[in-house]
N, C-alpha and C. Protein backbone atom coordinates (compact mmCIF):
# COMPACT_ATOMS: atom_id res chain seq x y z
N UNK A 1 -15.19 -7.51 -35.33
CA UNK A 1 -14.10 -7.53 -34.38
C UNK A 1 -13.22 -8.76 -34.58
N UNK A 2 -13.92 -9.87 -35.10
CA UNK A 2 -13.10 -11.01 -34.88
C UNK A 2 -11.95 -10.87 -36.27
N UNK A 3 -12.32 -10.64 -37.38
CA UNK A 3 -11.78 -9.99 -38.46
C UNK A 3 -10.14 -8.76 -37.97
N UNK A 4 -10.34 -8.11 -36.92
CA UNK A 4 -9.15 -7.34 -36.60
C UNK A 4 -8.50 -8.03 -35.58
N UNK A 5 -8.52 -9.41 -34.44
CA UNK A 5 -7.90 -10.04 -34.22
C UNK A 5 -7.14 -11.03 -35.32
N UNK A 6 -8.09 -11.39 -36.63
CA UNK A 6 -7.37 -11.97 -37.34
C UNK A 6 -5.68 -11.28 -37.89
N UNK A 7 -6.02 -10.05 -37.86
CA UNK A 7 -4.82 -9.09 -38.27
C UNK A 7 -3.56 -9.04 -37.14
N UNK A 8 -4.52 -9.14 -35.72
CA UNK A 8 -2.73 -9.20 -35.05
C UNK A 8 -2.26 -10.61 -35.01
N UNK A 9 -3.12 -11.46 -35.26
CA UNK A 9 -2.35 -13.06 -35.38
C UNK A 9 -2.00 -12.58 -36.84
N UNK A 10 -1.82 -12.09 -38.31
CA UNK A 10 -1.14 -11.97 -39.26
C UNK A 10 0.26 -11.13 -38.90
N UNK A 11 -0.07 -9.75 -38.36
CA UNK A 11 1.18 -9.12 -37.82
C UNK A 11 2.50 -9.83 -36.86
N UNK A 12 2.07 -10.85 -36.56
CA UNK A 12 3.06 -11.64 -35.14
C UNK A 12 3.33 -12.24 -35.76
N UNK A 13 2.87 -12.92 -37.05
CA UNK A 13 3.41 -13.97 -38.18
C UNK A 13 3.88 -14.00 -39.23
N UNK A 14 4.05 -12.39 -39.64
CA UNK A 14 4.43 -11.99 -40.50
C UNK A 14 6.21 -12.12 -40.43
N UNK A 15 6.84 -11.62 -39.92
CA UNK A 15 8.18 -12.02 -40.00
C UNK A 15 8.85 -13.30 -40.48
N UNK A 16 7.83 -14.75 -40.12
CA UNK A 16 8.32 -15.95 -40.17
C UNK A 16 7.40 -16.88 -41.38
N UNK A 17 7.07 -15.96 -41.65
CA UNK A 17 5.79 -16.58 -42.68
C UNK A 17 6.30 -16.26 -44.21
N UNK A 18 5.77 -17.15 -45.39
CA UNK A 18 6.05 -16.97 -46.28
C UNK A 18 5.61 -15.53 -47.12
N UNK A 19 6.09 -15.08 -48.06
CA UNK A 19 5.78 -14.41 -48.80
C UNK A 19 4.48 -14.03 -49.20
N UNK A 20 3.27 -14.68 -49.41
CA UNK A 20 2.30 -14.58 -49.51
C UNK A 20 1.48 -14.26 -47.92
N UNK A 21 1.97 -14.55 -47.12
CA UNK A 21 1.19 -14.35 -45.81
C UNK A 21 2.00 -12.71 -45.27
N UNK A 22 2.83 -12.90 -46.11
CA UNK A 22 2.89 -10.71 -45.51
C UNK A 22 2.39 -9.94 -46.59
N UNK A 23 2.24 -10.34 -47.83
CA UNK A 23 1.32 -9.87 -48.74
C UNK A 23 -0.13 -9.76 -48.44
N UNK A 24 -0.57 -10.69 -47.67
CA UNK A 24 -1.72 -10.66 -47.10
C UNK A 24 -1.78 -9.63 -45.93
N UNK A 25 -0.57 -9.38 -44.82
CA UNK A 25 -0.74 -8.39 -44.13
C UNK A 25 -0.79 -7.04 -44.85
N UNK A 26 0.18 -6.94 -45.42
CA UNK A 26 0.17 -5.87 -46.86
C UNK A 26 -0.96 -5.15 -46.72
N UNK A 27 -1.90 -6.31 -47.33
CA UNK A 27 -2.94 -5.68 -48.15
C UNK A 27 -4.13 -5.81 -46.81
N UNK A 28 -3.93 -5.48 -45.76
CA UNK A 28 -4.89 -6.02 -45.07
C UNK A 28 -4.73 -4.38 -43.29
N UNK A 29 -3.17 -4.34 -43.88
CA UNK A 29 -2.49 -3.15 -42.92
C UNK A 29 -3.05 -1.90 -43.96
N UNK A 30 -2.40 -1.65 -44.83
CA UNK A 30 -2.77 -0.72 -45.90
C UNK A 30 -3.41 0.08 -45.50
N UNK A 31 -5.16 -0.56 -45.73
CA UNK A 31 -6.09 0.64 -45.41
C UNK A 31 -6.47 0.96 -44.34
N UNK A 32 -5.89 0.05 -43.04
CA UNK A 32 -6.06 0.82 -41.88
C UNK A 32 -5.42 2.05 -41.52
N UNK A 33 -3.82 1.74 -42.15
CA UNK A 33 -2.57 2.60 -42.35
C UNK A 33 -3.37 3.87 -42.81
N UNK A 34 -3.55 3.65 -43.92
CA UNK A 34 -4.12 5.03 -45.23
C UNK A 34 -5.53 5.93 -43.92
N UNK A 35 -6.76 4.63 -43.72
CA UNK A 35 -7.19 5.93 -42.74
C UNK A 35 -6.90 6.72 -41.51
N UNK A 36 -5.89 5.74 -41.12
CA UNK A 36 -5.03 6.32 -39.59
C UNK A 36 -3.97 7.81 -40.39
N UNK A 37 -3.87 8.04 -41.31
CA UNK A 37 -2.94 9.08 -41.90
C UNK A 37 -3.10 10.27 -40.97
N UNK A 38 -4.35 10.93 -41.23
CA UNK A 38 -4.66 12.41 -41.32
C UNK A 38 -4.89 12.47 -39.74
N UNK A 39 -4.99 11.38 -38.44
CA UNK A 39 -4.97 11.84 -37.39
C UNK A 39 -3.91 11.49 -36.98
N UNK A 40 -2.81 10.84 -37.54
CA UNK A 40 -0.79 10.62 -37.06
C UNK A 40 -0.56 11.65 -38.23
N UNK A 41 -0.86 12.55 -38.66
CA UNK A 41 -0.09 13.73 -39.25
C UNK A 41 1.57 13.16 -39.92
N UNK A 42 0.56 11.74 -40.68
CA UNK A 42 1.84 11.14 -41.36
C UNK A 42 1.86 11.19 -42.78
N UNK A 43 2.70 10.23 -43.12
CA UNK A 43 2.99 11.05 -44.90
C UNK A 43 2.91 9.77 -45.56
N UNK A 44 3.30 9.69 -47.35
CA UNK A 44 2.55 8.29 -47.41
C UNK A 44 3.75 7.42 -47.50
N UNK A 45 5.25 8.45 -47.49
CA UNK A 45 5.98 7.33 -46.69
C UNK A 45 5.90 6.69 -45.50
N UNK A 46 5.54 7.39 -44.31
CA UNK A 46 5.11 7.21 -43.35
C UNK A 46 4.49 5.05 -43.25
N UNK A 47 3.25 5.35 -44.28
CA UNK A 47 2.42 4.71 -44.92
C UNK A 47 3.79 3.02 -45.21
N UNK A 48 4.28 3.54 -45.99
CA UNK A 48 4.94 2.30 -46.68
C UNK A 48 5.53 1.75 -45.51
N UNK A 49 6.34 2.88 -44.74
CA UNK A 49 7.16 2.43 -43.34
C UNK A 49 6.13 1.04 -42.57
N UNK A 50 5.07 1.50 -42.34
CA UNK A 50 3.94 0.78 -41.43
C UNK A 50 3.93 -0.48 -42.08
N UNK A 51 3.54 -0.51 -42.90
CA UNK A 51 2.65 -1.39 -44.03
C UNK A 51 4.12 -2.24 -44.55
N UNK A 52 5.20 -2.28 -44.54
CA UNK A 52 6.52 -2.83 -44.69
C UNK A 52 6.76 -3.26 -43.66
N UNK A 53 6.94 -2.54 -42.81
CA UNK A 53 7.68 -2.49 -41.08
C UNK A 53 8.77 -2.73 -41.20
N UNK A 54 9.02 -1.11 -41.86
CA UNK A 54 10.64 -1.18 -42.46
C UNK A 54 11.08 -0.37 -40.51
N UNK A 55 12.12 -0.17 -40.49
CA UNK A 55 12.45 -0.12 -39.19
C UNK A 55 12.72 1.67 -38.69
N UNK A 56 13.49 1.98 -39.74
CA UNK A 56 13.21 3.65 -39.52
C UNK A 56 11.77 4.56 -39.72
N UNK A 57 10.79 4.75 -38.49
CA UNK A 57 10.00 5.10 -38.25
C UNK A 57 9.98 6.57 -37.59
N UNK A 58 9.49 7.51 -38.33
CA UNK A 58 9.53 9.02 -37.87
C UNK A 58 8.76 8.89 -36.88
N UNK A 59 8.57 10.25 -35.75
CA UNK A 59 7.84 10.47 -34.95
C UNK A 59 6.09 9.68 -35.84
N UNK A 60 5.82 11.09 -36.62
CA UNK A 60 4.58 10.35 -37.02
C UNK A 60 4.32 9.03 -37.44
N UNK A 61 5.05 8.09 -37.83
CA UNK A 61 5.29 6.85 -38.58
C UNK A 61 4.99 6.22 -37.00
N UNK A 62 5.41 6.60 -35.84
CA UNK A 62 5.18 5.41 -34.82
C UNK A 62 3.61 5.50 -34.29
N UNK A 63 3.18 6.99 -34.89
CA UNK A 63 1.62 7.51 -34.16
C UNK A 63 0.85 6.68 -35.16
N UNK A 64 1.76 6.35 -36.27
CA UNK A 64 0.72 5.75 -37.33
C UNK A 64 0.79 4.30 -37.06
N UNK A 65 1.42 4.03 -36.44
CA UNK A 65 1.31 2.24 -35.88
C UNK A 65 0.57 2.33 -34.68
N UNK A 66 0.77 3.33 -33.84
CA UNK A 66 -0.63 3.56 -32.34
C UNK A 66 -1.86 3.27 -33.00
N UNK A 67 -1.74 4.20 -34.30
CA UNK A 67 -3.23 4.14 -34.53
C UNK A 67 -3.86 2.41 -35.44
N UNK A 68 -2.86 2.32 -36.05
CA UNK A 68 -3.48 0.97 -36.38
C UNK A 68 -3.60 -0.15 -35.51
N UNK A 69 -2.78 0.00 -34.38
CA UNK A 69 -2.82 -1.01 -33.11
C UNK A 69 -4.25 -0.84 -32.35
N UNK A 70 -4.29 0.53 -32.34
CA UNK A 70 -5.82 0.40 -31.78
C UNK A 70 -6.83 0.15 -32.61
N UNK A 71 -7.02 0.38 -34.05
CA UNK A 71 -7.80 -0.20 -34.54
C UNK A 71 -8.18 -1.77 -35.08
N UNK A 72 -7.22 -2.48 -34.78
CA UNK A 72 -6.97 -4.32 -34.67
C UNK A 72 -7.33 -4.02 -32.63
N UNK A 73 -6.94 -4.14 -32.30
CA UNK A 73 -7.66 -4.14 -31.04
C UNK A 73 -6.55 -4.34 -29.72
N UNK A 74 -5.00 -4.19 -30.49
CA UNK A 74 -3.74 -4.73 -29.55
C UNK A 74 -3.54 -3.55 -28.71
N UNK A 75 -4.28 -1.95 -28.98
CA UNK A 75 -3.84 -1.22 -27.99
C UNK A 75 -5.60 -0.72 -28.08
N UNK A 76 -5.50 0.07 -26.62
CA UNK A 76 -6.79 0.69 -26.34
C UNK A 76 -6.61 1.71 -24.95
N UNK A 77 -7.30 2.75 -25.79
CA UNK A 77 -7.28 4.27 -24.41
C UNK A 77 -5.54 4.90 -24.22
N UNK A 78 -4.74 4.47 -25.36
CA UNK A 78 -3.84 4.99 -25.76
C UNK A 78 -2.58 3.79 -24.98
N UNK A 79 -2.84 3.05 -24.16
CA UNK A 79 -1.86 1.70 -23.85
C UNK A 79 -2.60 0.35 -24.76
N UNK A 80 -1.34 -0.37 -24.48
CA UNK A 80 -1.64 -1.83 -24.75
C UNK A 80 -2.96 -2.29 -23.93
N UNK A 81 -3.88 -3.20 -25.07
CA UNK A 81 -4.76 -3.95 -24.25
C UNK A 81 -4.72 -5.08 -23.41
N UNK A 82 -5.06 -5.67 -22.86
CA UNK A 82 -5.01 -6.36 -21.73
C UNK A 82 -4.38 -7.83 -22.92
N UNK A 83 -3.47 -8.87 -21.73
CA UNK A 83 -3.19 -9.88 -22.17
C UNK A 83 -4.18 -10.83 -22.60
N UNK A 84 -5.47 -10.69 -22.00
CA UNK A 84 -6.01 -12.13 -22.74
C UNK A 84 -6.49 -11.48 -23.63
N UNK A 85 -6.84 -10.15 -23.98
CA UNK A 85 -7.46 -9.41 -25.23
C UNK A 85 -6.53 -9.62 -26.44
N UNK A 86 -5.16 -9.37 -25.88
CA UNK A 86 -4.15 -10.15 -27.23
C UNK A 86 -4.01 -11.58 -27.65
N UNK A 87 -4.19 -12.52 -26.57
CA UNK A 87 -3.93 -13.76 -26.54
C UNK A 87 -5.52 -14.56 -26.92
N UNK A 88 -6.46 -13.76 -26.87
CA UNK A 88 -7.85 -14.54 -27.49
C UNK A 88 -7.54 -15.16 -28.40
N UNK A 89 -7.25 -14.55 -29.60
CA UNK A 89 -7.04 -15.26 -31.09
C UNK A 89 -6.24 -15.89 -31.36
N UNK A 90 -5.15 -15.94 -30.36
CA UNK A 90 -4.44 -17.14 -30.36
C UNK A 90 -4.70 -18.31 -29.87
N UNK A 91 -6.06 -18.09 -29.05
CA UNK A 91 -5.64 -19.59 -28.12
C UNK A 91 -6.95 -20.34 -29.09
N UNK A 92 -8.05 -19.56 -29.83
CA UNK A 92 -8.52 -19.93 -30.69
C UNK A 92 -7.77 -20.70 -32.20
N UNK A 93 -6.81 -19.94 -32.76
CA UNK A 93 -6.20 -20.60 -33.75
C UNK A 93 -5.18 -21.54 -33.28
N UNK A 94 -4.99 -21.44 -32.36
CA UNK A 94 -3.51 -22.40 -32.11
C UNK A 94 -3.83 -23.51 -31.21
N UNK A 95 -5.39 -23.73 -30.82
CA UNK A 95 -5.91 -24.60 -30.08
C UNK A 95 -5.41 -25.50 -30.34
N UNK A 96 -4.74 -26.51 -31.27
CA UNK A 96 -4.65 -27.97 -31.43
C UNK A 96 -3.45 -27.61 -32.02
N UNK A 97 -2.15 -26.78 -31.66
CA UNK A 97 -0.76 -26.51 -31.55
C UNK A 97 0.13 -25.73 -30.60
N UNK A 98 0.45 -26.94 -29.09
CA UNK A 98 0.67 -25.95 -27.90
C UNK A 98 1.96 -25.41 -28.06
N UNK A 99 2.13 -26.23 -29.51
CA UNK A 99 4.30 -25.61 -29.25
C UNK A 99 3.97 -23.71 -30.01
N UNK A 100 2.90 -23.55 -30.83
CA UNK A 100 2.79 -22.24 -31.51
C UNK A 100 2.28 -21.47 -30.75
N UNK A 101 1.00 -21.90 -29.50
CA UNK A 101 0.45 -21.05 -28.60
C UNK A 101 1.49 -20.70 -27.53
N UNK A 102 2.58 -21.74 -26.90
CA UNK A 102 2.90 -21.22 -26.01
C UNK A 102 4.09 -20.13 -26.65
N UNK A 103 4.52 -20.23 -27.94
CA UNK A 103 5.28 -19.10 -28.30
C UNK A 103 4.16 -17.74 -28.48
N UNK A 104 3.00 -18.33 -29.05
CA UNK A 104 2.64 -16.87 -28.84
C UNK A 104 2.35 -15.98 -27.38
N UNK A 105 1.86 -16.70 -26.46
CA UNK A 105 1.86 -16.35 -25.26
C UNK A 105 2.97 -15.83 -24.46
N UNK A 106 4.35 -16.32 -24.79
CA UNK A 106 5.71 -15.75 -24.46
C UNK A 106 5.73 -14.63 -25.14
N UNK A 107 5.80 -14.34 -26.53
CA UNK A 107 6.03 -13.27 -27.26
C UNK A 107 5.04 -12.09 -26.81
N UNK A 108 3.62 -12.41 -26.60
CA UNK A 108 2.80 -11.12 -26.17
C UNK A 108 3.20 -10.99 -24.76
N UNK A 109 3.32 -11.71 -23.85
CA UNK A 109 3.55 -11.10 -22.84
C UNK A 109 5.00 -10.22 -22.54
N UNK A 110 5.95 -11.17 -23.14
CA UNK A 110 6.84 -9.90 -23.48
C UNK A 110 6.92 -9.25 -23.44
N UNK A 111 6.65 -8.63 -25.07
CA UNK A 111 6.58 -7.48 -26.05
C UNK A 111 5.50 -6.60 -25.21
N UNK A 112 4.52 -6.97 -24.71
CA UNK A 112 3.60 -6.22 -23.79
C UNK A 112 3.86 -5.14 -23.14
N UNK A 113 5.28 -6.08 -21.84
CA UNK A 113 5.35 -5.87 -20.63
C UNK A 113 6.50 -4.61 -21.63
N UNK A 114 7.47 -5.11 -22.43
CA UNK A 114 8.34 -4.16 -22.94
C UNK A 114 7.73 -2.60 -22.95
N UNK A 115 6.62 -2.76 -24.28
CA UNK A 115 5.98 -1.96 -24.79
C UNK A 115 5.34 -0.88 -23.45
N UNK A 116 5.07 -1.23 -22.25
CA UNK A 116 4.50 -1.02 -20.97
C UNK A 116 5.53 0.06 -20.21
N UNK A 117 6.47 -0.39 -21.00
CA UNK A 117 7.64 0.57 -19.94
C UNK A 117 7.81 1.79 -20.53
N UNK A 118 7.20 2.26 -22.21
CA UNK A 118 7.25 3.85 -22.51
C UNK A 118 5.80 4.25 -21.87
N UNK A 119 5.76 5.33 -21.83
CA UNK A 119 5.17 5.84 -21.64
C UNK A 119 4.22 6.81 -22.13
N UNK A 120 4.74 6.95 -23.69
CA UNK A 120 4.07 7.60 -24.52
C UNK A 120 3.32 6.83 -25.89
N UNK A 121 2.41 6.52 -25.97
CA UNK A 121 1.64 5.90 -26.96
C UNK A 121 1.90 5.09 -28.42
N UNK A 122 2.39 6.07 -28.88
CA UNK A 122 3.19 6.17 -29.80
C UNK A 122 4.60 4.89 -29.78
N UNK A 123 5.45 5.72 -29.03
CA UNK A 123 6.65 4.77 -28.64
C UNK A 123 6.39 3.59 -28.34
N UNK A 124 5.63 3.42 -27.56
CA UNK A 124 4.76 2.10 -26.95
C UNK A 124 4.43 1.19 -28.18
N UNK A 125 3.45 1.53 -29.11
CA UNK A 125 3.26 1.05 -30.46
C UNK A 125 4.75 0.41 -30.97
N UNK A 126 5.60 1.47 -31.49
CA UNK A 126 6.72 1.08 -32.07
C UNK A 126 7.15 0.13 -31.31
N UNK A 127 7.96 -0.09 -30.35
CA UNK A 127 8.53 -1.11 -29.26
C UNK A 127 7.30 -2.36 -29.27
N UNK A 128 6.03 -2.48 -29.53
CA UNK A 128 5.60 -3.73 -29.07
C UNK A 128 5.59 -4.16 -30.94
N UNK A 129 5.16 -3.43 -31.70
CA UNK A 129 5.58 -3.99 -33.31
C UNK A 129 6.80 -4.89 -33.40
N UNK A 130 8.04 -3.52 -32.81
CA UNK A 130 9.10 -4.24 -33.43
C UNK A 130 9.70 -5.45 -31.87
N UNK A 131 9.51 -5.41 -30.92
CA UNK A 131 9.64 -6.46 -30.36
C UNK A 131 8.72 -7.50 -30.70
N UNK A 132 7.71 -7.63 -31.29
CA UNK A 132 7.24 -8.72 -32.05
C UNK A 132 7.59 -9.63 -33.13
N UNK A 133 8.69 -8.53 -34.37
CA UNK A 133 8.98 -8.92 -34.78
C UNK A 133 10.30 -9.71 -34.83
N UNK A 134 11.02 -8.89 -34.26
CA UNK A 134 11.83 -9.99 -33.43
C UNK A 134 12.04 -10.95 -32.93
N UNK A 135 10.88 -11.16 -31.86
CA UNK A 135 10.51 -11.95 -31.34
C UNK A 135 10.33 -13.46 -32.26
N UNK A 136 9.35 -13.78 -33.40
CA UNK A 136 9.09 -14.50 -33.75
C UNK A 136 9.62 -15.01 -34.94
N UNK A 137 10.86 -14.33 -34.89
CA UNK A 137 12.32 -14.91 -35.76
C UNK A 137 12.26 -16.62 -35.49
């Protein structure tokens, strides 16, 4: 478990991070992506969409980010998981940097509360991804 919190502190850092640290999400999204396929009835563009977080996301392309959100641990029972369930691994890595924790703590609660206002799973996924990434421009 602690291994798939490591992944949503890579995903929230990926936008602002060098080249090698989204290569690392890359390769780290991938095969969650690849086994989430066959239950988001997605394709393996679908796949690249996720695993890029290129921004045009088909219906299935956003079921395929539900599903990798729940398998890192940021969504659960088809919503977002609870704030300190997102904010654990941050307050662990960012313990001895309050200017990076308190951005991460702004950004999840956010993107959370955003993500909180669809209503459908899916959508929900997409909106808290890409308000993340945004976010940590």
């Amino acid at each position: 478990m602690q291994a798939l919190f490591v992944v949503v502190v890579v995903f929230t850092l990926v936008a602002t991070s060098s080249a090698e640290t989204s290569e690392v999400f890359q390769k780290t999204i991938r095969p969650i992506a690849e086994g989430c396929k066959a239950s988001a009835k997605a394709t393996d563009e679908d796949v690249e969409t996720v695993v890029h977080l290129k921004k045009d996301f088909t219906p299935e392309g956003k079921c395929l980010m539900a599903c990798v959100m729940e398998a890192i641990g940021a969504m659960r029972d088809g919503t977002m998981a609870s704030e300190e369930e997102i904010l654990k691994p941050y307050r662990t890595l960012f313990a001895d940097d309050p200017r990076r924790l308190s951005k991460a703590d702004e950004v999840v609660r956010n993107c959370r509360a955003e993500a909180l206002q669809k209503s459908e799973k899916c959508d929900m996924a997409h909106v808290a991804a890409f308000c993340t990434i945004v976010n940590t421009h």
